[in-house]
N, C-alpha and C. Protein backbone atom coordinates (compact mmCIF):
# COMPACT_ATOMS: atom_id res chain seq x y z
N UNK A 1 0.83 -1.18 0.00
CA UNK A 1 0.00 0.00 0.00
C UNK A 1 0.87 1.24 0.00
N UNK A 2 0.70 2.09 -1.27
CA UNK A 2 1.05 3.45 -0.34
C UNK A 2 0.98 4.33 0.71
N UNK A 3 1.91 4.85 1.20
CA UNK A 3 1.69 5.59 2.51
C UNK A 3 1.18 7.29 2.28
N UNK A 4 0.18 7.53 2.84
CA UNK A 4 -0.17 8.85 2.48
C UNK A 4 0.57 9.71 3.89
N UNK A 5 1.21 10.76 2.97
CA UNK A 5 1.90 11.41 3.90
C UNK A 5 1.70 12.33 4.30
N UNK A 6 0.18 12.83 4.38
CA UNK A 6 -0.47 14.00 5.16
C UNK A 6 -1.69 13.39 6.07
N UNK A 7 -1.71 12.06 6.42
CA UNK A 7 -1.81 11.09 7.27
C UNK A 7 -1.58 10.70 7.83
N UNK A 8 0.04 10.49 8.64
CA UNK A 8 0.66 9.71 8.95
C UNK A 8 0.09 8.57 9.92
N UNK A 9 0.41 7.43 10.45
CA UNK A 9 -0.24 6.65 11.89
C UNK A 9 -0.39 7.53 12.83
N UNK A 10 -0.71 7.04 13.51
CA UNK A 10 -1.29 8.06 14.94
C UNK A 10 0.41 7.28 15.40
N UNK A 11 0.64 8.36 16.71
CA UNK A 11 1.98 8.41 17.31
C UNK A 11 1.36 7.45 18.76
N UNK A 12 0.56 7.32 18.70
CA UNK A 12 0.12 5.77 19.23
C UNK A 12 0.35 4.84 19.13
N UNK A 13 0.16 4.77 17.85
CA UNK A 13 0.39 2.95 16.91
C UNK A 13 1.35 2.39 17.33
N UNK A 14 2.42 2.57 17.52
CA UNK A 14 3.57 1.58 17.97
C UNK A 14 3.36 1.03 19.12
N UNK A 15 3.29 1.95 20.25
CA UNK A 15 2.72 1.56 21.68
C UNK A 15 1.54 0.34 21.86
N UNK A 16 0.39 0.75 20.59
CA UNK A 16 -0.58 -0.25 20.38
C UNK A 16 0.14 -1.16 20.15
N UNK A 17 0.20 -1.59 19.07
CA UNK A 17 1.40 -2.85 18.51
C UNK A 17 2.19 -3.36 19.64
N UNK A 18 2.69 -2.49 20.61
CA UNK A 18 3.38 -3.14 21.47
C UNK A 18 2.87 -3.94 22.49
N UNK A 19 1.71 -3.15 22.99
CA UNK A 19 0.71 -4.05 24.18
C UNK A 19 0.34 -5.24 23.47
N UNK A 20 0.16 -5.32 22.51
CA UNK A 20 -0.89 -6.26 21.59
C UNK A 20 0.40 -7.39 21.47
N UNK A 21 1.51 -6.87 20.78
CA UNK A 21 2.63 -7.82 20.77
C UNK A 21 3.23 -9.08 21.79
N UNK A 22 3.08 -7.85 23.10
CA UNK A 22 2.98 -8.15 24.87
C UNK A 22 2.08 -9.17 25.15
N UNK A 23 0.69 -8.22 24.84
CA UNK A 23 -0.73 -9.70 25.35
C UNK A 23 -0.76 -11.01 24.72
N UNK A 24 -0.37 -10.87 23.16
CA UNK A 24 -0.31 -12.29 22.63
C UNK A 24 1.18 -13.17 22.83
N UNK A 25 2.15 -12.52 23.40
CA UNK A 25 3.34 -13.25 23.52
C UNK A 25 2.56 -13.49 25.31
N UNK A 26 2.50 -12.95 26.10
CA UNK A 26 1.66 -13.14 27.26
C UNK A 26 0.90 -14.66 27.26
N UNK A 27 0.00 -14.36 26.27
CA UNK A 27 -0.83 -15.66 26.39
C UNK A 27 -1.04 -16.70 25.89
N UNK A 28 0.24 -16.58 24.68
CA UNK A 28 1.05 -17.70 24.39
C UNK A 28 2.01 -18.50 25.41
N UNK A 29 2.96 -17.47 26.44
CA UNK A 29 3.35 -18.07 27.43
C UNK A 29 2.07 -18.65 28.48
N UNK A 30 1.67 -18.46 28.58
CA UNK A 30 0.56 -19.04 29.50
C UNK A 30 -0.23 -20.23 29.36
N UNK A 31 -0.49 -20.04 27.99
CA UNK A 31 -1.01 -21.40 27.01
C UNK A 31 0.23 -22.46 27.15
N UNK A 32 1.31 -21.86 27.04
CA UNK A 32 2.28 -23.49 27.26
C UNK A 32 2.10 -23.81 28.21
N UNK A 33 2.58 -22.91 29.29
CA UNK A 33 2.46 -22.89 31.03
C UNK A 33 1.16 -23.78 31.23
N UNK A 34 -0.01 -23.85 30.49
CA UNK A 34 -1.12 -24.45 31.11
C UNK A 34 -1.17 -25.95 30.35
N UNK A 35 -0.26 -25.79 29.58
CA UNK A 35 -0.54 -27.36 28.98
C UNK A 35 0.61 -27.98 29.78
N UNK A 36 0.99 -27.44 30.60
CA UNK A 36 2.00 -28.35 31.69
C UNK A 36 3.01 -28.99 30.88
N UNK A 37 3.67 -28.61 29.64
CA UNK A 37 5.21 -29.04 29.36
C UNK A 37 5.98 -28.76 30.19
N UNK A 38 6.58 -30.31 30.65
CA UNK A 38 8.00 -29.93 31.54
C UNK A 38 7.39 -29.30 32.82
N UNK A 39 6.18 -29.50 33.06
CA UNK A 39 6.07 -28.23 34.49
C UNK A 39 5.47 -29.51 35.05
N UNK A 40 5.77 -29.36 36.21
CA UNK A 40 4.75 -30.40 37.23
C UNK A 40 3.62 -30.40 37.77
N UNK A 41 2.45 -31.10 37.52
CA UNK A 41 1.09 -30.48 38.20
C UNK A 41 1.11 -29.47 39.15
N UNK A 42 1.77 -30.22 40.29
CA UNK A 42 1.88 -28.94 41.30
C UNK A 42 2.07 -28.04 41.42
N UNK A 43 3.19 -26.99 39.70
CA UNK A 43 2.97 -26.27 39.99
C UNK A 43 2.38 -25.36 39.65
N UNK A 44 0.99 -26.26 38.60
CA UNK A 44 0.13 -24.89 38.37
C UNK A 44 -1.55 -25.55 38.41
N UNK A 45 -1.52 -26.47 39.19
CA UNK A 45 -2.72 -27.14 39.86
C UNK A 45 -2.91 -26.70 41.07
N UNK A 46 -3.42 -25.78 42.08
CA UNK A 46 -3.61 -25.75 43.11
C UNK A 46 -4.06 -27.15 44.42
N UNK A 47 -3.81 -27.41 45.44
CA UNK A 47 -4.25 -28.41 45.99
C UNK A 47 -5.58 -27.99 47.06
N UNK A 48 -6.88 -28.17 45.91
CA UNK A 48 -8.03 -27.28 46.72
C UNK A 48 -8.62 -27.95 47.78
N UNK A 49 -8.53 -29.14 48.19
CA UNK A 49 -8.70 -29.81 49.33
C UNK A 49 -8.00 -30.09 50.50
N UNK A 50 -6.94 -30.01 50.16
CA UNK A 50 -5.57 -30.05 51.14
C UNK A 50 -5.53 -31.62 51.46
N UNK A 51 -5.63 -31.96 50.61
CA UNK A 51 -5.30 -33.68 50.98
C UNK A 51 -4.13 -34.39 50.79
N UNK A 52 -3.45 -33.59 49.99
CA UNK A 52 -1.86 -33.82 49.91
C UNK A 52 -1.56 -34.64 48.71
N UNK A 53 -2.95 -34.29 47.34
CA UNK A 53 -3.18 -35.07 46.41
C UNK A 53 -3.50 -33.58 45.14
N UNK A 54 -3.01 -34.07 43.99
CA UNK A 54 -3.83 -33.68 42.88
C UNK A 54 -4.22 -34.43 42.60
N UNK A 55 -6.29 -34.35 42.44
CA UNK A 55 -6.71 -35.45 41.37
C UNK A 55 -7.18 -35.01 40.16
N UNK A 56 -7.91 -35.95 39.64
CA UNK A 56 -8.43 -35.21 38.16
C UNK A 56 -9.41 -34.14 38.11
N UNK A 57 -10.04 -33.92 39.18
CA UNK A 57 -10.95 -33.16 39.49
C UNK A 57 -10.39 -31.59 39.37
N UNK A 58 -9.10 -31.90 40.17
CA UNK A 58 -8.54 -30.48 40.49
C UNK A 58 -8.01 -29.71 38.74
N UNK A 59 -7.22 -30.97 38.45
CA UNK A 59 -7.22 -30.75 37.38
C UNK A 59 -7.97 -29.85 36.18
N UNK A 60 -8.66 -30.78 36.19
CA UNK A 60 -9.82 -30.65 35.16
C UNK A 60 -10.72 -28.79 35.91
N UNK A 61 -10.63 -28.30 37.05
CA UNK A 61 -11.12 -27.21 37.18
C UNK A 61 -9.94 -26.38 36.94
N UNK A 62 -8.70 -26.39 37.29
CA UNK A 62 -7.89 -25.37 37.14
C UNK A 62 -7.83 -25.09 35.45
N UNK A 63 -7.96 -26.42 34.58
CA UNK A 63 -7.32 -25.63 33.33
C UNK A 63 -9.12 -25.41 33.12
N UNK A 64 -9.71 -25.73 33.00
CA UNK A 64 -11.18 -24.62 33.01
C UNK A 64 -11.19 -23.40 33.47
N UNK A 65 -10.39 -22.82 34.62
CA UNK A 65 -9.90 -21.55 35.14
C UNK A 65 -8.89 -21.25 33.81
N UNK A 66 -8.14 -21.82 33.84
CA UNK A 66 -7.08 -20.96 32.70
C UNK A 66 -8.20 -20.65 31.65
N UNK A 67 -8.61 -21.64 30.72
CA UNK A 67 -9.17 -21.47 29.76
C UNK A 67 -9.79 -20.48 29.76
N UNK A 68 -10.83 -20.16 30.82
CA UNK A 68 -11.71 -18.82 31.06
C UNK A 68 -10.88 -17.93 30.58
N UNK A 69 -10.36 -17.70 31.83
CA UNK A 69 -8.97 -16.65 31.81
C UNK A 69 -8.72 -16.02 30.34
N UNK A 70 -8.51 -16.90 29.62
CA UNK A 70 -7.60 -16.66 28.12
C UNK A 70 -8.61 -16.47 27.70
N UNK A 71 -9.67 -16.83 27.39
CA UNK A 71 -11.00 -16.62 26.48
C UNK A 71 -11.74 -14.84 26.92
N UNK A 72 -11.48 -14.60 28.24
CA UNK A 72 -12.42 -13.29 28.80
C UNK A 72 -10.62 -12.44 28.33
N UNK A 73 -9.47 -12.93 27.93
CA UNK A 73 -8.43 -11.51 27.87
C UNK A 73 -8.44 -11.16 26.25
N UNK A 74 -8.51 -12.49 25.34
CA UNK A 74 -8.70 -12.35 24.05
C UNK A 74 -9.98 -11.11 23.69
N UNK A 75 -11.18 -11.91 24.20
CA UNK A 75 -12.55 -10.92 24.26
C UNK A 75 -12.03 -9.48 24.51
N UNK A 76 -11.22 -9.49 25.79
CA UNK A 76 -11.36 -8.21 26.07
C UNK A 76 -10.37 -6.96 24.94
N UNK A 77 -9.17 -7.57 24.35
CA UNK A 77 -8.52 -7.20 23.53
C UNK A 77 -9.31 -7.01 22.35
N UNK A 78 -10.00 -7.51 21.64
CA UNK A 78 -10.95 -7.16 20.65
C UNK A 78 -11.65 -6.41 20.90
N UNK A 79 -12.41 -6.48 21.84
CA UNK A 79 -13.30 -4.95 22.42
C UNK A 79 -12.56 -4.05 22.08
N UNK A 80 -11.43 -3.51 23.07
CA UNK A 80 -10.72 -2.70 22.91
C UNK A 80 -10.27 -2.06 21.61
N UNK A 81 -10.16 -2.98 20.64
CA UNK A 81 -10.08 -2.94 19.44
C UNK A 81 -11.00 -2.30 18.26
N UNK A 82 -12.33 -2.60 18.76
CA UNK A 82 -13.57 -2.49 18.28
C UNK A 82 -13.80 -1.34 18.82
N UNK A 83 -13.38 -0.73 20.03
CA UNK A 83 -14.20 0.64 20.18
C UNK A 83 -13.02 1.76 19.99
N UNK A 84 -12.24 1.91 19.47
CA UNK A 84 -10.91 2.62 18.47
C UNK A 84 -11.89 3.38 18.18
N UNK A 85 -11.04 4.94 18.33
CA UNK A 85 -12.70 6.07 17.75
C UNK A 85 -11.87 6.40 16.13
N UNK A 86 -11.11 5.92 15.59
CA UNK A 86 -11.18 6.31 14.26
C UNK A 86 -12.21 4.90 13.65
N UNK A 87 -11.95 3.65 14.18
CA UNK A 87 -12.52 1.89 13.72
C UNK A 87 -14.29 2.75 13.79
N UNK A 88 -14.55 3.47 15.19
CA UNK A 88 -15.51 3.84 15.52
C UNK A 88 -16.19 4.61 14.55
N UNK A 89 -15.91 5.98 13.99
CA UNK A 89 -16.16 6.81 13.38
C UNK A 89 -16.46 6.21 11.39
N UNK A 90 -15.43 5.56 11.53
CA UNK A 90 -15.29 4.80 10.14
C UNK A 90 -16.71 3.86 9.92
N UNK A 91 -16.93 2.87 10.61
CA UNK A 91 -17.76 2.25 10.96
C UNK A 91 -19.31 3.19 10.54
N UNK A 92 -19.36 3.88 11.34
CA UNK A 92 -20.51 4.79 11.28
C UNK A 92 -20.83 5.49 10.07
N UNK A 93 -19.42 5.78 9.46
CA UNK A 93 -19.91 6.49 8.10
C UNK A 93 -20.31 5.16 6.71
N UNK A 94 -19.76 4.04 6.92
CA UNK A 94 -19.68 3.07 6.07
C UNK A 94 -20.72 2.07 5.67
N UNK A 95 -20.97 1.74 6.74
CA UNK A 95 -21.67 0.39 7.08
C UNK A 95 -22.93 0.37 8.41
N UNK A 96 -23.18 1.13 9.45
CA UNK A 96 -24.23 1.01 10.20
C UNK A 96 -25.21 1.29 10.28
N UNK A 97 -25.73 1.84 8.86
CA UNK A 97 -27.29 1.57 8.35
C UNK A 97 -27.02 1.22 7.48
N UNK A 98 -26.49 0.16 7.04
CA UNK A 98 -26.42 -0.51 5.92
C UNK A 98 -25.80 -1.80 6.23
N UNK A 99 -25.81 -2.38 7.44
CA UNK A 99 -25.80 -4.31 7.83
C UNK A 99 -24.71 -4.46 8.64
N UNK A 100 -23.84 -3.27 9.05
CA UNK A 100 -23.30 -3.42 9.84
C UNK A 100 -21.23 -4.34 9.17
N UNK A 101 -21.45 -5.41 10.21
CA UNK A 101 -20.17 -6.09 9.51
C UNK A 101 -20.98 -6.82 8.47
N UNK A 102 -22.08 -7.19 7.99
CA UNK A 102 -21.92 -7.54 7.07
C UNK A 102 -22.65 -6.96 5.49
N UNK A 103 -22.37 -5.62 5.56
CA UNK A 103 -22.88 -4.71 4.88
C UNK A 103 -22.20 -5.59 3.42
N UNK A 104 -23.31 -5.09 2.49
CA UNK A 104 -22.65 -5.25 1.12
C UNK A 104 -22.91 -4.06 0.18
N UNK A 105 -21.87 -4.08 -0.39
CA UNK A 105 -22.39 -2.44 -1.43
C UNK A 105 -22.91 -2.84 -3.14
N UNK A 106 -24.23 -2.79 -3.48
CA UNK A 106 -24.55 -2.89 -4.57
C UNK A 106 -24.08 -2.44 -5.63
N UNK A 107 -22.96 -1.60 -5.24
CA UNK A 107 -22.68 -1.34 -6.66
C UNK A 107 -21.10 -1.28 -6.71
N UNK A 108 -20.23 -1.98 -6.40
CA UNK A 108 -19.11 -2.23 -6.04
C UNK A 108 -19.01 -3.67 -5.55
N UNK A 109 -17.20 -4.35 -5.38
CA UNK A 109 -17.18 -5.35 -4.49
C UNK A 109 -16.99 -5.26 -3.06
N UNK A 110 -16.96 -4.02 -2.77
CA UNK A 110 -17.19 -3.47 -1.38
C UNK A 110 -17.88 -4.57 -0.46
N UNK A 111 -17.43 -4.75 0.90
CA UNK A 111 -18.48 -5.22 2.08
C UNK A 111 -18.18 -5.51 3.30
N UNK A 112 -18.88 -5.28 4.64
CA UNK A 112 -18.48 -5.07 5.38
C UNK A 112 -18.67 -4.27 6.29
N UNK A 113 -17.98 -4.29 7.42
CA UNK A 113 -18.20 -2.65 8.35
C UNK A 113 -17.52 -1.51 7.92
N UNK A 114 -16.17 -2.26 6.86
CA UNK A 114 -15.18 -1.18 6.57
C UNK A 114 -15.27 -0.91 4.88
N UNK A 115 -15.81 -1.41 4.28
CA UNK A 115 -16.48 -1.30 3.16
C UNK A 115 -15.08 -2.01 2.38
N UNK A 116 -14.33 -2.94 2.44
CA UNK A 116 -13.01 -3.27 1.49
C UNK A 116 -13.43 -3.59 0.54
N UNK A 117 -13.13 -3.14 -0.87
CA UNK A 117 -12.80 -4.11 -1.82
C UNK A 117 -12.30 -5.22 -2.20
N UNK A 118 -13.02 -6.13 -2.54
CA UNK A 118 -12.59 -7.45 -2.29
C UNK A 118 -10.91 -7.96 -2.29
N UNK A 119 -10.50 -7.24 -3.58
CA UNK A 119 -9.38 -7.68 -4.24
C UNK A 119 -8.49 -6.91 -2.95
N UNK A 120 -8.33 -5.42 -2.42
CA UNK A 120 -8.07 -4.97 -1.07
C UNK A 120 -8.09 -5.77 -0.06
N UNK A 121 -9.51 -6.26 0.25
CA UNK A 121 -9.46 -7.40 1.37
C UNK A 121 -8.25 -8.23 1.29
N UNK A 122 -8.14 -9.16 0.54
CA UNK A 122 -7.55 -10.25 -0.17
C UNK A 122 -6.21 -10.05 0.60
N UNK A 123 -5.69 -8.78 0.18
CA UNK A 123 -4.22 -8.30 0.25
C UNK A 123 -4.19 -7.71 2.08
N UNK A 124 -5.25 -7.37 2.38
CA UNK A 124 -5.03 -6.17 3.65
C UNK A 124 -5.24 -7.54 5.04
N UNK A 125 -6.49 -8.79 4.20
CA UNK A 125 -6.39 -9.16 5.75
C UNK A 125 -4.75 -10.18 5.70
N UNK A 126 -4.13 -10.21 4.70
CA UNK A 126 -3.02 -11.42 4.15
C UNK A 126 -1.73 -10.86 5.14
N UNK A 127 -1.87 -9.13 4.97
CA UNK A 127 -1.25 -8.34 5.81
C UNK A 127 -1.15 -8.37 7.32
N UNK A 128 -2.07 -8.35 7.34
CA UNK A 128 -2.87 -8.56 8.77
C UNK A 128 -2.73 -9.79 9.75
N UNK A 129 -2.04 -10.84 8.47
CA UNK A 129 -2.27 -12.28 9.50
C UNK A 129 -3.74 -12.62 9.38
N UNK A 130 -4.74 -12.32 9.07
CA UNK A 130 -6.15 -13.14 9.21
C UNK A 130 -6.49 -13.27 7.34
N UNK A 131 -5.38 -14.25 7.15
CA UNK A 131 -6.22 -14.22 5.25
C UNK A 131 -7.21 -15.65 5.52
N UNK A 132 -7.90 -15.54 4.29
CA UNK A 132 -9.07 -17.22 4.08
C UNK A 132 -10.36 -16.29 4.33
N UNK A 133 -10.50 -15.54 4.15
CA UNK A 133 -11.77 -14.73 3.73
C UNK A 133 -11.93 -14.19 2.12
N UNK A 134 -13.08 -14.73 1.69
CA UNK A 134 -12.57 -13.89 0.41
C UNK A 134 -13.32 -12.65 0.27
N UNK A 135 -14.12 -12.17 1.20
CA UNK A 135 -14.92 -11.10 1.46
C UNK A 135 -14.65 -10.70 2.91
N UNK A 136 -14.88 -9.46 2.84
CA UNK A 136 -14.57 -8.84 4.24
C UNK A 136 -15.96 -9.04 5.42
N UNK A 137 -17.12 -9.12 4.31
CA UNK A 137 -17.97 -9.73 4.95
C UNK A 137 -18.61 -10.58 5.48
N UNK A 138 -17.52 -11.88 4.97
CA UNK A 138 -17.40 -13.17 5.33
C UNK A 138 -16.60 -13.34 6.45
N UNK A 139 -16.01 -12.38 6.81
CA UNK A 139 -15.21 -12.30 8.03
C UNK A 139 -15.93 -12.03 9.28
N UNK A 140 -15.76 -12.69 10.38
CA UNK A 140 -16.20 -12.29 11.98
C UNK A 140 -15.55 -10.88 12.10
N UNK A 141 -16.85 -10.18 13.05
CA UNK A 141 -16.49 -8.69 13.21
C UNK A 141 -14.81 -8.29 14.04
N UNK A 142 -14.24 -9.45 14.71
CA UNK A 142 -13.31 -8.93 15.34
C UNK A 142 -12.02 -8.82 14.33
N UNK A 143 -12.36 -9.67 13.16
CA UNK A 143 -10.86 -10.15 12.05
C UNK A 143 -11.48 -8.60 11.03
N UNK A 144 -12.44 -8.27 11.33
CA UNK A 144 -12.33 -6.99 10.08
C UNK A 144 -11.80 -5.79 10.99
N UNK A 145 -12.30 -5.46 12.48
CA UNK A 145 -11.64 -5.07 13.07
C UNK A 145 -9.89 -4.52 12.88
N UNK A 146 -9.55 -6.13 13.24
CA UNK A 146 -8.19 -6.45 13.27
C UNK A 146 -7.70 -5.55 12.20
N UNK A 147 -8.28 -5.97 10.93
CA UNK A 147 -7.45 -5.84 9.28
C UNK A 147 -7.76 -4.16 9.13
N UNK A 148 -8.85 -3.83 9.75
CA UNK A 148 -9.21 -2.09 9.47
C UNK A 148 -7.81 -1.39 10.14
N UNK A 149 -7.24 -2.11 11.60
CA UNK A 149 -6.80 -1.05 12.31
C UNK A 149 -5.22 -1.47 12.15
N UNK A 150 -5.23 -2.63 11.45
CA UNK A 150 -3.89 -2.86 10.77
C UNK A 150 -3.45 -1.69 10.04
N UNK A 151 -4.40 -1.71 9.20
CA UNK A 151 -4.62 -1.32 7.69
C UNK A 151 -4.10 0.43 7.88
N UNK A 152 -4.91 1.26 8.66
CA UNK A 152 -4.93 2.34 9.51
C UNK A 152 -3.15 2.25 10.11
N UNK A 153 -3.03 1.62 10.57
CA UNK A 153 -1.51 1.96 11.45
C UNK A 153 -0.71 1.48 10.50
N UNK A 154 -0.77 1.07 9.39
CA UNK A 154 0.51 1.25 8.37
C UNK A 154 0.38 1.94 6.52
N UNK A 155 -0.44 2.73 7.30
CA UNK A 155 -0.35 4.18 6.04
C UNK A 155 -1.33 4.02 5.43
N UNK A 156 -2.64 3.31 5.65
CA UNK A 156 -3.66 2.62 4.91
C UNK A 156 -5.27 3.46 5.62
N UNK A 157 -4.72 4.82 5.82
CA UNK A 157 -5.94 5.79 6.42
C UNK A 157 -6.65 6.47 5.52
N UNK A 158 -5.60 6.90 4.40
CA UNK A 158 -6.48 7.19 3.18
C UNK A 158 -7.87 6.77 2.47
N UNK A 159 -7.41 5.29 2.67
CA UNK A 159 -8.59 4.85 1.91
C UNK A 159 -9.94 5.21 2.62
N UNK A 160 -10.02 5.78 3.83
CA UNK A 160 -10.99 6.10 4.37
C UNK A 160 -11.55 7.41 4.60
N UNK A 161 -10.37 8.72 3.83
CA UNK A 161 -10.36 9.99 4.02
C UNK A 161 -11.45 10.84 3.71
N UNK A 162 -12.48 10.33 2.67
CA UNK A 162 -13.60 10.75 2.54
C UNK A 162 -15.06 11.05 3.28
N UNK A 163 -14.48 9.90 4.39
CA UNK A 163 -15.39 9.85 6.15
C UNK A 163 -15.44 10.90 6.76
N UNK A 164 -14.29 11.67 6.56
CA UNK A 164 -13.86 12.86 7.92
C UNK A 164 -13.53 12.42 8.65
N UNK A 165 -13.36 11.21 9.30
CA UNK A 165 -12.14 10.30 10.22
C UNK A 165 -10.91 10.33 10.63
């Protein structure tokens, strides 16, 4: 993509990228940590009875605790993601009387919350790490998300400059 240079990223973006870099290296370590390679029950099974035993029980609730865990921090990182007041603003001018994430534009290959062109899509979510969509509207709202605010933090704001965004 070209970079428009009376645009630049927000002087944010890196910092973003960095937490985000942080949370998923975070909960990748944690995900090993919970599949117990090399680690010993004990030490990430609590002993909730005090019987001087792990059984399967304990087991089987602690990684249900992890799992939570990882499932409510992912969620919460997409939120976060999703309520971005440029993702926000964009959104509103594009797609939210018109289907939302899965808006389609009749007269274009446009679709979506972010309105991509297909052949755009193709390339922006490939960028992004989330390709195998061949429509943006075939995508879950958090992967168009993702690919909008990719797209946005590496010179890809233009395409949206007509919003007032």
């Amino acid at each position: 993509m070209k970079r428009d240079n009376q645009n630049p990223p927000s002087p944010k973006a890196p910092a973003r990228r960095r937490r985000l870099a942080g949370f998923l290296a975070g909960t990748a370590l944690f995900a090993v940590a919970a599949t117990a390679c090399n680690v010993p029950v004990e030490k990430w099974v609590p002993d909730f009875n005090d019987d001087g035993e792990i059984t399967q029980n304990e087991v089987e609730w602690q990684t249900a605790v992890i799992a939570n865990r990882i499932r409510e921090s992912v969620e919460q990182q997409r939120r976060s993601v999703q309520s971005h007041p440029v993702l926000s603003c964009i959104r509103a001018h594009e797609s939210d009387r018109a289907g939302g994430y899965s808006a389609d534009n009749p007269y274009s290959s446009a679709s979506g919350a972010y309105q991509f062109l297909d052949s755009t899509w193709r390339t922006a979510s490939a960028q992004a790490g989330h390709p195998g969509y061949s429509r943006a509207k075939y995508a879950p709202w958090w992967v168009q998300d993702a690919v909008a605010l990719h797209t946005i933090n590496h010179g890809g704001r233009s395409h949206w400059s007509g919003t007032g965004c």
